[in-house]
Protein backbone atom coordinates (compact mmCIF):
# COMPACT_ATOMS: atom_id res chain seq x y z
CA UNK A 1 -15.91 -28.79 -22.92
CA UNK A 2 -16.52 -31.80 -25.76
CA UNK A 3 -15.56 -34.48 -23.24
CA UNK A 4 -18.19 -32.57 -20.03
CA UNK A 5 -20.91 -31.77 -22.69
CA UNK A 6 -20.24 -36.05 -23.89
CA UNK A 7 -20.40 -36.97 -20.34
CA UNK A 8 -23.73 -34.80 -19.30
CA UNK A 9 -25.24 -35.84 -21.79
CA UNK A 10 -25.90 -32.07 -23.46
CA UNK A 11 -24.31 -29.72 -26.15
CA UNK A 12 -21.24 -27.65 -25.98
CA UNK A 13 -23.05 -23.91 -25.66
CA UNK A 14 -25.18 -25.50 -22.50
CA UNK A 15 -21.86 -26.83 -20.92
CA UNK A 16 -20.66 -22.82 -21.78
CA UNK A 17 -23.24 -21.04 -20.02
CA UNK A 18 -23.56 -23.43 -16.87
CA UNK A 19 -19.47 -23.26 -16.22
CA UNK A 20 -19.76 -19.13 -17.38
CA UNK A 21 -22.60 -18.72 -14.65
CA UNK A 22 -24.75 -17.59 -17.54
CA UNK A 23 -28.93 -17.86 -18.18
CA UNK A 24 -29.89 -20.39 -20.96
CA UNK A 25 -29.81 -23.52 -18.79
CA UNK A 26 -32.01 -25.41 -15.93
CA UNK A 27 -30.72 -25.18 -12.38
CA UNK A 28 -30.59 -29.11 -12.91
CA UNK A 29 -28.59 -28.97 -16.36
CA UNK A 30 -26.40 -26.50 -14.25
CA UNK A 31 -25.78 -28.54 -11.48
CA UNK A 32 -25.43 -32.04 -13.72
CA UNK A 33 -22.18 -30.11 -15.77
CA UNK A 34 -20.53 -28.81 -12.58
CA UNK A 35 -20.38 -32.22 -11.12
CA UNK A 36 -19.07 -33.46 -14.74
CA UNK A 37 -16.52 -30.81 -14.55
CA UNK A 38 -15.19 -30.97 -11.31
CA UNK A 39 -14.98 -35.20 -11.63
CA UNK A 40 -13.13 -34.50 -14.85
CA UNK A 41 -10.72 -32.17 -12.78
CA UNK A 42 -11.69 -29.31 -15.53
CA UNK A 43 -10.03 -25.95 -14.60
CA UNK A 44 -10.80 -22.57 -16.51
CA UNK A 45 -7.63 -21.70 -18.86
CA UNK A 46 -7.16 -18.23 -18.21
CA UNK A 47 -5.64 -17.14 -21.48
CA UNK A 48 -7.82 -19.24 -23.48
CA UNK A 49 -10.89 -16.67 -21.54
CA UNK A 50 -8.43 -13.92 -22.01
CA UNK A 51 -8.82 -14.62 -26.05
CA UNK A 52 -12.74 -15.29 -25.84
CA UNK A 53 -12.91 -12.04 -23.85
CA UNK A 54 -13.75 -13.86 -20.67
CA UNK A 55 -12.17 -12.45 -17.59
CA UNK A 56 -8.63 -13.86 -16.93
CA UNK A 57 -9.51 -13.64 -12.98
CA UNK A 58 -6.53 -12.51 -11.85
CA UNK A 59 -5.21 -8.46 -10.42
CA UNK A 60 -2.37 -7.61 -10.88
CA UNK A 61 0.28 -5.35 -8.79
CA UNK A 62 3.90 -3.96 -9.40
CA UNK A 63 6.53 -2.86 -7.14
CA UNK A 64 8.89 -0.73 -8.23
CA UNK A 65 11.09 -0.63 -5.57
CA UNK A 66 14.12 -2.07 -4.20
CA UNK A 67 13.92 -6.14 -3.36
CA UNK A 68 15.78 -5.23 0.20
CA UNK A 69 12.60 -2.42 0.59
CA UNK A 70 10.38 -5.19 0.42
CA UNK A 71 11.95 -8.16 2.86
CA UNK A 72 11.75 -5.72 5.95
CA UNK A 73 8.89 -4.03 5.50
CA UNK A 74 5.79 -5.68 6.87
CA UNK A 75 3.63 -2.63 5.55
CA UNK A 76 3.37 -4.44 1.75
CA UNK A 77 3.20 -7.94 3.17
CA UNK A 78 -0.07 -7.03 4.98
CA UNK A 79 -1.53 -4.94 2.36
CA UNK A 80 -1.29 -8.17 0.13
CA UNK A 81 -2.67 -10.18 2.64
CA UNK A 82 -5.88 -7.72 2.52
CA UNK A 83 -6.19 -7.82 -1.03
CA UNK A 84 -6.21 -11.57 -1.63
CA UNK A 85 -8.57 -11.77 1.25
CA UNK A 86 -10.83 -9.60 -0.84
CA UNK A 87 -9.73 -12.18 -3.55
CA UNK A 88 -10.48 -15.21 -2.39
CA UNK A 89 -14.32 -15.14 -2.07
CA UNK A 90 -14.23 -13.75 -5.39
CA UNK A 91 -12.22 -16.77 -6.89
CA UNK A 92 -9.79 -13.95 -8.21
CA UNK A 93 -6.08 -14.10 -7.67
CA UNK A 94 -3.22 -11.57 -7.19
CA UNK A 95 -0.13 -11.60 -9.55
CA UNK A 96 2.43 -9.49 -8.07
CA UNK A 97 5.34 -8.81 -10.01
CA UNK A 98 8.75 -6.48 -8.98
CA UNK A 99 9.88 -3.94 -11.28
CA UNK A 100 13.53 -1.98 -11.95
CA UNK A 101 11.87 1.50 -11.64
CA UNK A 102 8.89 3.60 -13.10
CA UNK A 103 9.51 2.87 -16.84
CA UNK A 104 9.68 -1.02 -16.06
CA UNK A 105 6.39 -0.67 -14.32
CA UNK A 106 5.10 0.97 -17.23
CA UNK A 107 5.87 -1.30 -19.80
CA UNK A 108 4.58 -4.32 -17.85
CA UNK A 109 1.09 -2.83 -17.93
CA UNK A 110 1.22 -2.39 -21.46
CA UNK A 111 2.33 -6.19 -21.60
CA UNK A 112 -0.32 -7.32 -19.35
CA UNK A 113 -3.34 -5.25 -21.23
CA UNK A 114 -2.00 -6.68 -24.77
CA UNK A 115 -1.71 -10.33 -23.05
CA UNK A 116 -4.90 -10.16 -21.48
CA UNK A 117 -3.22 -11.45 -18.69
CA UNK A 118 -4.77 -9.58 -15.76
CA UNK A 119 -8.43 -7.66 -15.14
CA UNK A 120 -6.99 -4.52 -13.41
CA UNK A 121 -4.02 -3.56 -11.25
CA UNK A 122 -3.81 -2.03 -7.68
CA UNK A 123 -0.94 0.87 -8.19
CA UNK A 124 1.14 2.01 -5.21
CA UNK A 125 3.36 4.41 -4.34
CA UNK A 126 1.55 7.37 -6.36
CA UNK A 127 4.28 10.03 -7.41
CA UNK A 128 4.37 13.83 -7.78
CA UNK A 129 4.62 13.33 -11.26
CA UNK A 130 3.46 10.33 -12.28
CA UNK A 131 2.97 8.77 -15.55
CA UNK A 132 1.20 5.73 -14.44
CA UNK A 133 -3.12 7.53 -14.47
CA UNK A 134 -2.79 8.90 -17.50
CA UNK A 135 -1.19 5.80 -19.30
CA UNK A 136 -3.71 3.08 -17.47
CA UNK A 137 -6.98 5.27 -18.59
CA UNK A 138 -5.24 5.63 -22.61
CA UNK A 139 -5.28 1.57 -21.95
CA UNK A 140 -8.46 1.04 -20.22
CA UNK A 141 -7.07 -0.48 -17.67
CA UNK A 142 -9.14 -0.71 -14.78
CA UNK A 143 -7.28 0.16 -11.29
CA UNK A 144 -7.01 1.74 -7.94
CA UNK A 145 -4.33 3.76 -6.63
CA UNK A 146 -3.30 3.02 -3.07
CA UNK A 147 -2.76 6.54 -1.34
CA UNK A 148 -2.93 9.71 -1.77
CA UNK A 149 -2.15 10.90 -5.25
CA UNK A 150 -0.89 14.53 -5.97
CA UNK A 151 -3.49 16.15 -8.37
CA UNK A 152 -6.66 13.75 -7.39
CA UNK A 153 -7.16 12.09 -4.61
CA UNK A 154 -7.19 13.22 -1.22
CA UNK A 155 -9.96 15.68 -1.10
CA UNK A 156 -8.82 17.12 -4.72
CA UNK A 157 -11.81 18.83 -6.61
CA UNK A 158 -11.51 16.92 -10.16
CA UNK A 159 -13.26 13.91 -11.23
CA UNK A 160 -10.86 11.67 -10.28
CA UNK A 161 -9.63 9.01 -13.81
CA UNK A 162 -9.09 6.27 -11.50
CA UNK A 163 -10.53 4.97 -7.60
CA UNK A 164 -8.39 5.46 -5.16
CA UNK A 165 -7.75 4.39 -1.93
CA UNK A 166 -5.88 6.95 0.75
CA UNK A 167 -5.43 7.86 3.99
CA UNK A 168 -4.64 11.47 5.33
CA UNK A 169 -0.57 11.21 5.59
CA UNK A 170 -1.03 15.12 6.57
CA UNK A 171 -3.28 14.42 9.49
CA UNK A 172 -1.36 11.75 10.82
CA UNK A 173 1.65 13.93 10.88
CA UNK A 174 0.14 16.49 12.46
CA UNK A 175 -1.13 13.99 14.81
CA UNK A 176 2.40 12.92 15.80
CA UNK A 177 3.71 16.60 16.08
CA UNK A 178 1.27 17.45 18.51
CA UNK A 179 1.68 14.09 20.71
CA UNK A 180 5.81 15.81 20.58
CA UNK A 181 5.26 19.10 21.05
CA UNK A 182 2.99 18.36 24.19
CA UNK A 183 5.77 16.53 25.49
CA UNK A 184 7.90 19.36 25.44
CA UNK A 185 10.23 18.80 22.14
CA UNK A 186 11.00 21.54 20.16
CA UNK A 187 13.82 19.89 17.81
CA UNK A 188 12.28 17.49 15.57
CA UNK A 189 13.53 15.50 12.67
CA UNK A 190 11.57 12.95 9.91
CA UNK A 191 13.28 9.95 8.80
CA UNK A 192 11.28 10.02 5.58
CA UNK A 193 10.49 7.80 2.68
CA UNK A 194 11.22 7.81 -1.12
CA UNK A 195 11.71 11.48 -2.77
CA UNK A 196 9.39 12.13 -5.18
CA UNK A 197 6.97 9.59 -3.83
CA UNK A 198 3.33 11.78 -3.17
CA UNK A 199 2.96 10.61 0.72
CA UNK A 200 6.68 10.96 1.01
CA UNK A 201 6.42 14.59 -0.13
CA UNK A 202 2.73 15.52 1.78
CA UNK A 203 4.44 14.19 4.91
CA UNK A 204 7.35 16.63 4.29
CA UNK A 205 4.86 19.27 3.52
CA UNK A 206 3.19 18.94 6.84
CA UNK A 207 6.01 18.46 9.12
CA UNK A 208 6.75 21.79 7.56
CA UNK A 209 2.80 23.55 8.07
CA UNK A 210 3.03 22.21 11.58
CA UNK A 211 6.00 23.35 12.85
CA UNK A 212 5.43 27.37 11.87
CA UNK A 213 1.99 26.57 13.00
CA UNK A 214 2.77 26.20 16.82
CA UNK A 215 6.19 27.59 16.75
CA UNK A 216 8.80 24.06 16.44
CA UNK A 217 12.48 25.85 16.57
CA UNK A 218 13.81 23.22 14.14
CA UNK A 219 11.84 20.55 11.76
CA UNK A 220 13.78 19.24 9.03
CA UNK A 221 12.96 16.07 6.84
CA UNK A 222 15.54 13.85 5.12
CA UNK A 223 14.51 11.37 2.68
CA UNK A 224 15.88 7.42 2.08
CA UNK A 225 14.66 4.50 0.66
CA UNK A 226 12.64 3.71 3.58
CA UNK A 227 15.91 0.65 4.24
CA UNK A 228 17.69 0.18 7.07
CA UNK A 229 20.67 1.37 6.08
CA UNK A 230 19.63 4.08 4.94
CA UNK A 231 17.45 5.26 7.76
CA UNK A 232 20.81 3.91 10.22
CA UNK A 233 22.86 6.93 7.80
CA UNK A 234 20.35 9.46 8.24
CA UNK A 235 19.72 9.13 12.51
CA UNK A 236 24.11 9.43 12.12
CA UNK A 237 23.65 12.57 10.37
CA UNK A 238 21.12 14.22 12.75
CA UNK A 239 22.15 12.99 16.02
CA UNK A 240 25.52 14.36 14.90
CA UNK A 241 24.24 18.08 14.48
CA UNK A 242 25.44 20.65 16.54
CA UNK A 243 21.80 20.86 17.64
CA UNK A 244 20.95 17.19 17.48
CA UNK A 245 17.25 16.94 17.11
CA UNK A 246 15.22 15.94 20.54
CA UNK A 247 12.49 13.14 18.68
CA UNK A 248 12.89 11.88 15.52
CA UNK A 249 10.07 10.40 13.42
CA UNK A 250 10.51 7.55 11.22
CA UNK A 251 8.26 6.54 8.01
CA UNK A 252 8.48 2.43 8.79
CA UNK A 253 9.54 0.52 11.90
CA UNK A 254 12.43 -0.88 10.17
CA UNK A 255 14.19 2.67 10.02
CA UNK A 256 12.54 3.51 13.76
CA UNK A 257 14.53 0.49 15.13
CA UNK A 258 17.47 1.20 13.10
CA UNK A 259 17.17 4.75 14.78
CA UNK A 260 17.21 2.97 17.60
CA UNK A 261 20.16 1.32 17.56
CA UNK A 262 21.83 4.14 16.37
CA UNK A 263 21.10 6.43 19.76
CA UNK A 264 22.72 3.55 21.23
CA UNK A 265 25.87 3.23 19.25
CA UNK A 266 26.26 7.42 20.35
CA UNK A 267 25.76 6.35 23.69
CA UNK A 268 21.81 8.38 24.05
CA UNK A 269 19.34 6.70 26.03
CA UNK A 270 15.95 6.29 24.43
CA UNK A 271 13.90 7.85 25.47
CA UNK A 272 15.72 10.20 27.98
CA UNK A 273 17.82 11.65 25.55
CA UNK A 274 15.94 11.16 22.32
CA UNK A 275 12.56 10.38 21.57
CA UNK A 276 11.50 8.18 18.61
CA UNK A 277 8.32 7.19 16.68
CA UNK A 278 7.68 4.89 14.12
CA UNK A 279 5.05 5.57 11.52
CA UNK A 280 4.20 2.16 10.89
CA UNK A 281 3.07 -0.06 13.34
CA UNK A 282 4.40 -4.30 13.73
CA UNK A 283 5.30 -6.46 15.78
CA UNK A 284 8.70 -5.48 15.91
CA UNK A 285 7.71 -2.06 17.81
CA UNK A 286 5.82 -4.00 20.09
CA UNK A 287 8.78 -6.38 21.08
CA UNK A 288 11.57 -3.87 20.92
CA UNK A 289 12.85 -2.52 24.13
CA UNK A 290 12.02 0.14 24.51
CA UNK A 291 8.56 -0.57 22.96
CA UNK A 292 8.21 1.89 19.78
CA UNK A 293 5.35 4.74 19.70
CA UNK A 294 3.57 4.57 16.29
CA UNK A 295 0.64 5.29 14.62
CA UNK A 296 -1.46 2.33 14.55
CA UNK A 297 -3.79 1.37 11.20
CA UNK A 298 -5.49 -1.74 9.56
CA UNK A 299 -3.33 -2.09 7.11
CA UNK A 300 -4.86 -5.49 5.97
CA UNK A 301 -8.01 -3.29 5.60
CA UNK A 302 -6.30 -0.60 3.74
CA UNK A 303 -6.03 -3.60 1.24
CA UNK A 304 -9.12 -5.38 1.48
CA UNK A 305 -10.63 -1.74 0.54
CA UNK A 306 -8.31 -1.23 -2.26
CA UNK A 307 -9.00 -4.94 -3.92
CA UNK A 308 -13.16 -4.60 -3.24
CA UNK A 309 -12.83 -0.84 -5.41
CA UNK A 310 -11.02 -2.47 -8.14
CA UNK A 311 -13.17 -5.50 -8.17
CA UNK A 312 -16.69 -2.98 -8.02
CA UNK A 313 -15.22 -0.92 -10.86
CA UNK A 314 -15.05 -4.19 -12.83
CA UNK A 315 -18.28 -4.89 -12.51
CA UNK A 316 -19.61 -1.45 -13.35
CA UNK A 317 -19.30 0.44 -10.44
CA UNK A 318 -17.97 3.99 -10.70
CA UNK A 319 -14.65 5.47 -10.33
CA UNK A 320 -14.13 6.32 -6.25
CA UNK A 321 -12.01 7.84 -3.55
CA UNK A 322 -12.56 6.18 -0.10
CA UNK A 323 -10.45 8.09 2.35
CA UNK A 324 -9.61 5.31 5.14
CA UNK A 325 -9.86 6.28 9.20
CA UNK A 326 -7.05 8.68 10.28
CA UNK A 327 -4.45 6.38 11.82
CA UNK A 328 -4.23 6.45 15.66
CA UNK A 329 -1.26 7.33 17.48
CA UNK A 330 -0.09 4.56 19.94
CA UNK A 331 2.03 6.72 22.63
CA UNK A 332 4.84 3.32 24.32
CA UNK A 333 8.05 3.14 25.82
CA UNK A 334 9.93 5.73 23.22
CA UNK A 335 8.65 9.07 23.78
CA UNK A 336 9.25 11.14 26.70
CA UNK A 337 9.56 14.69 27.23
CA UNK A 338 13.19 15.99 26.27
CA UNK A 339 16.22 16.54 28.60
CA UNK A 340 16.60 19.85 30.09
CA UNK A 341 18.33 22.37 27.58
């Protein structure tokens, strides 16, 4: 700042509030020290700000989640895309960081908040119980929580401690159920997420509603890590029931396709013999043969409304829940009605 103020030709403090954006100098004086600056090839330092109490510029997010989870999935790879697209206008950036479970996620918060390191955090994956609210507002942390969380959020009546994000994971199930039952299945089965996890669990729940609603003879949920693998294990299991299931519905692509190729390995033709759906939409259910139904969302969107909450809140705005459009069912090549009992 010496060496800018030397070259402009003014004091220290002016060269402060011109490169801080701040009132106290000319529009001229302004301009004069941000063509100093930028021929000097002066950068902020974001943990020199961070000790000034200057904003370090940066959100940060943690995964805490398997690194396998993450190089299939498309669903966090376009939600990232969203949020540094809400970033970039903003001269903000993302620091994403993976984390060995709940605890580890925990204690890089309270790393980050004593380093200064980031502004706020976008949270994902809200839990059942989850320790992650409460220890963020002790902090004053500002963030959002992506999704539906299990006491606020989602249409819940309390003032919520921190914006959120969410879509209806209820609604779109009973979206999917309906697009089955119409088809004529009556033995369904959900491929479903992380235990524990709050969508995971809602999803569950209204599979569950659904099916006593309109009379499904048999709905049952079993839960992975959302891999391949796993999802590949759990399709074995079901299709090997006495009464294998008719449709089975799948909480990514990656476990839809892996369903997929499992119907094949026991010789069932998709979808003649079994129907599947995929509750994320890519590019790999749009290639596959046969083409994948799934529900269909913006899921760069989903971020982009996450990372514009987070950045409002910082400047002031109040704590909110923004409940995203219902995601649309996109009926392809994998559903069908069921064989004849």
């Amino acid at each position: 700042m010496k060496d800018i103020a030397r070259e402009a030709g003014v004091s220290a403090s002016a060269v402060s509030f011109a490169l801080n954006n701040r009132a106290g100098v000319s529009p001229g004086t302004r301009a004069r020290v941000v063509r100093v600056a930028e021929r000097l090839g002066w950068r902020p330092h974001s943990a020199a700000r961070a000790l000034s109490g200057e904003s370090a510029g940066v959100l940060g997010m943690v995964l805490a989640r398997s690194a396998g989870s993450l190089g299939v999935e498309s669903f966090f790879l376009q939600l990232m895309s969203g949020i540094q697209r809400a970033l970039a206008p903003r001269d903000h950036a993302l620091l994403f960081q993976m984390a060995d479970g709940l605890d580890a996620e925990c204690e890089l918060y309270r790393r980050w908040w004593a380093e200064g390191r980031v502004d706020g955090v976008v949270v994902v994956d809200p839990r059942t119980e989850d320790p992650r609210p409460a220890l963020l507002t002790s902090l004053g942390l500002p963030a959002v929580v992506v999704g539906g969380m299990a006491d606020e959020g989602a249409g819940g009546s309390e003032a919520p401690r921190l914006s959120n994000v969410w879509a209806d994971d209820a609604g779109a199930m009973a979206t999917i159920v309906r697009h089955l039952y119409d088809l004529g299945h009556r033995r369904v089965a959900h491929i479903a997420g992380v235990a524990g996890f709050a969508h995971t669990e809602r999803r569950i729940a209204s599979l569950r509603t659904e099916a006593a609603r309109i009379g499904l003879a048999d709905a049952r949920s079993v839960t992975t890590d959302y891999t391949d693998a796993q999802g590949a294990e759990a399709a074995r299991r079901l299709l090997a029931l006495p009464a294998p299931p008719t449709a089975l519905i799948c909480d990514n692509e990656v476990m839809a396709v892996a369903a997929v190729s499992v119907a094949a390995e026991r010789g069932l033709a998709v979808p003649r013999e079994v129907s599947i759906v995929s509750w994320e939409d890519s590019v790999l259910c749009r290639t596959l043969h046969p083409q994948l139904t799934s529900l269909s969302r913006d899921t760069e969107e989903f971020g982009r409304h996450a990372a514009e909450q987070l950045l409002d809140v910082l400047t002031g705005g109040p704590l909110r829940q923004v409940r995203t459009p219902l995601p649309t069912l996109t009926p392809r090549e994998s559903t069908a009605p069921p064989p004849p009992a």
